[in-house]
C-alpha atoms as a PDB file:
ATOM      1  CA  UNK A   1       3.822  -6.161  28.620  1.00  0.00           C
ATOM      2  CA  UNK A   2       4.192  -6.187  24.770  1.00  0.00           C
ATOM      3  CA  UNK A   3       7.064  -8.602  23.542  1.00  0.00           C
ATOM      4  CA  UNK A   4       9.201  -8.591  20.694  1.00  0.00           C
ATOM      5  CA  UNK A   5       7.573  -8.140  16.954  1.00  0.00           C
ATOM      6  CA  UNK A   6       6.862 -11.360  15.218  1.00  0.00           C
ATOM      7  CA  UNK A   7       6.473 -11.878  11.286  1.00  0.00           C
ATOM      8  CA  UNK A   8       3.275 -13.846  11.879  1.00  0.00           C
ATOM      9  CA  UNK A   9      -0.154 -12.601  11.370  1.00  0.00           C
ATOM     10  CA  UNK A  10      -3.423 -13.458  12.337  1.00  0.00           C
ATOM     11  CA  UNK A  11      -6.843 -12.482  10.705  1.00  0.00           C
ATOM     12  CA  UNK A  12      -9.717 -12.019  12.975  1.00  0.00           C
ATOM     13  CA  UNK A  13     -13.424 -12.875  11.824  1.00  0.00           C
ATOM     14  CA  UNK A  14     -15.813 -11.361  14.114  1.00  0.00           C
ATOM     15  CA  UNK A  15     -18.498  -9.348  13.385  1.00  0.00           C
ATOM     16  CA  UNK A  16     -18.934  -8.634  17.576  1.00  0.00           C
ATOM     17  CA  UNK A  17     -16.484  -5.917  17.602  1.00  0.00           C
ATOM     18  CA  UNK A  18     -16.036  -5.601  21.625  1.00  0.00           C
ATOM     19  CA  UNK A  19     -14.497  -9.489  21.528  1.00  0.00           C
ATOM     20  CA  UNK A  20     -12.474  -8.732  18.017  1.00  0.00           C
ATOM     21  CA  UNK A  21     -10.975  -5.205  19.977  1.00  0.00           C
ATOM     22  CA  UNK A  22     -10.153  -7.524  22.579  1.00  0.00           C
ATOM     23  CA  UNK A  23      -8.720 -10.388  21.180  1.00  0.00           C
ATOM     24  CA  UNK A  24      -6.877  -7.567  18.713  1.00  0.00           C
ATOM     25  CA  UNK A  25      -5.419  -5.942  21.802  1.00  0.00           C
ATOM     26  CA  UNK A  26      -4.003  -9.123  23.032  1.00  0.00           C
ATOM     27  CA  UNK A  27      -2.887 -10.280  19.795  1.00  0.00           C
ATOM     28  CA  UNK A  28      -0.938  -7.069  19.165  1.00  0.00           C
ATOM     29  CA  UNK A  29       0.607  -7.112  22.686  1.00  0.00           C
ATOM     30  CA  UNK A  30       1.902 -10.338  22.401  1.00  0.00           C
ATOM     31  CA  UNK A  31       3.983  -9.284  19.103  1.00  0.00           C
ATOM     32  CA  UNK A  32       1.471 -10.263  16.430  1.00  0.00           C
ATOM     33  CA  UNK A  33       0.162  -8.461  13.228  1.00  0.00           C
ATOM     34  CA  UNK A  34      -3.247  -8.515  13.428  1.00  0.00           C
ATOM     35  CA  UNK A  35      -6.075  -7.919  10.706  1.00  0.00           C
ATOM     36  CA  UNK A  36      -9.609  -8.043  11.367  1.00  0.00           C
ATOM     37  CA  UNK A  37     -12.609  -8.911   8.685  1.00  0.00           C
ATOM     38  CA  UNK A  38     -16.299  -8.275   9.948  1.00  0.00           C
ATOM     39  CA  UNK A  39     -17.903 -11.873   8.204  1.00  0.00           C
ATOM     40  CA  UNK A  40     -16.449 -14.417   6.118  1.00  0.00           C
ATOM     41  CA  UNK A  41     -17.303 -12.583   2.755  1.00  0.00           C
ATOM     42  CA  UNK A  42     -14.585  -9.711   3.659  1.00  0.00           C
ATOM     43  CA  UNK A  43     -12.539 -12.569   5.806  1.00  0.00           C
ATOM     44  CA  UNK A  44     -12.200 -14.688   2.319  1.00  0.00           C
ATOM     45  CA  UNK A  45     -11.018 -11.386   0.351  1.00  0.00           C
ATOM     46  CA  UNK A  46      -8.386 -11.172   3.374  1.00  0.00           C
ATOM     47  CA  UNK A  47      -7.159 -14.455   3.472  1.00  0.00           C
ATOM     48  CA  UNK A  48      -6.492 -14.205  -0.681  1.00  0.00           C
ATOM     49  CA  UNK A  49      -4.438 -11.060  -0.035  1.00  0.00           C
ATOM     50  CA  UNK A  50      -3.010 -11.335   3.694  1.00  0.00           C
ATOM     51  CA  UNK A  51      -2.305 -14.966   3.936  1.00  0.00           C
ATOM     52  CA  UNK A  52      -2.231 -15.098   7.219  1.00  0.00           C
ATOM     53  CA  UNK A  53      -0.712 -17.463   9.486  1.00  0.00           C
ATOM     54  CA  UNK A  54      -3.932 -17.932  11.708  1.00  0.00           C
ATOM     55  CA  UNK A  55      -7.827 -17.700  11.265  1.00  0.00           C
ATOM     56  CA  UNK A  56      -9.684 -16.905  14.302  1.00  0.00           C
ATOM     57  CA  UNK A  57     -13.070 -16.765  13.553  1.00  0.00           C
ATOM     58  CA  UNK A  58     -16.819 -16.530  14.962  1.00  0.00           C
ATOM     59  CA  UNK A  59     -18.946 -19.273  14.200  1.00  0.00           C
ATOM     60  CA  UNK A  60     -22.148 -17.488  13.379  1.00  0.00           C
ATOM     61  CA  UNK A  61     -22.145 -13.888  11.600  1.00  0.00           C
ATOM     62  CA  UNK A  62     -24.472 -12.010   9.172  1.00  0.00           C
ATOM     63  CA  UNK A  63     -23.755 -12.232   5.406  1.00  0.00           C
ATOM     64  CA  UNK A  64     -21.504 -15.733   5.985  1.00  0.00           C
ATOM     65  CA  UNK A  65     -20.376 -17.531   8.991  1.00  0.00           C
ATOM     66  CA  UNK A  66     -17.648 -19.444   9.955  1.00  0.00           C
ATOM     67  CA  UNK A  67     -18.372 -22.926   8.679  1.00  0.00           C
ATOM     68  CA  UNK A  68     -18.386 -21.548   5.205  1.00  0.00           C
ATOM     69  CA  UNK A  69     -14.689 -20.208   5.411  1.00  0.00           C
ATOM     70  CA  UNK A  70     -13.525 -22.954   6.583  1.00  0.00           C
ATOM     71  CA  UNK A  71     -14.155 -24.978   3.794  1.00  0.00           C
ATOM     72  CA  UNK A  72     -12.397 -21.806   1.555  1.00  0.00           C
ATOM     73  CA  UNK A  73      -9.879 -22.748   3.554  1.00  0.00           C
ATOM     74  CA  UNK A  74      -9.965 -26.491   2.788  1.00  0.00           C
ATOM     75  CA  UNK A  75      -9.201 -25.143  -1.168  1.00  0.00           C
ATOM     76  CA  UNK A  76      -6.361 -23.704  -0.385  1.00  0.00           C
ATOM     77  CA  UNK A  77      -2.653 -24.969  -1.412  1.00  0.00           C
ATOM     78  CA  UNK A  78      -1.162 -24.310   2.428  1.00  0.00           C
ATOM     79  CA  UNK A  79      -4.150 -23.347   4.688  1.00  0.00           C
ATOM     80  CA  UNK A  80      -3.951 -21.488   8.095  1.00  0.00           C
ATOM     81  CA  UNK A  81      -4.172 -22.783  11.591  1.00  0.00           C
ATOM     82  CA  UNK A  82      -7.597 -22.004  12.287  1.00  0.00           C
ATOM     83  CA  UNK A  83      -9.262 -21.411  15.920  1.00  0.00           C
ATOM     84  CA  UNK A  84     -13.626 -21.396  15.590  1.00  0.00           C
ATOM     85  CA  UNK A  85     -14.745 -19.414  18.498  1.00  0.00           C
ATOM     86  CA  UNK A  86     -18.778 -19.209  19.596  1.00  0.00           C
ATOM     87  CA  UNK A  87     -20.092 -16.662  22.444  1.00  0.00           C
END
């Protein structure tokens, strides 16, 4: 049952896009503006534009991975919450 709209927003990182559709879907039920990158090369361009409120992303994805945007994050002034995830 969706619930009311929130301002915050959340950036998915996933190139798996079955578990990003999901997590979307969930995300977007529960109120949330959601925007989804592929790997951390499109996820960085997101971040600089979207600032989002949360990072979710994959650990391990073609082109760069997780570990790399978190420390992008690290340079950052005010830096998201972040949540690593791994299948």
């Amino acid at each position: 049952m969706p619930t009311e709209p929130t301002d915050k927003t959340i950036l998915i990182i996933d190139d798996d896009r079955e578990i990003a559709a999901m997590l979307n879907g969930v995300l977007q039920n529960n109120g949330y503006r959601v925007f989804l990158a592929q790997n951390g090369v499109e996820g960085q361009r997101q971040i600089e534009t979207l600032k989002p409120d949360l990072v979710i992303t994959d650990m391990m994805m073609p082109r760069m991975g997780g570990f790399p945007v978190l420390e992008f994050l690290k340079t950052l002034e005010t830096p998201p919450a972040v949540i690593m995830i791994t299948a």
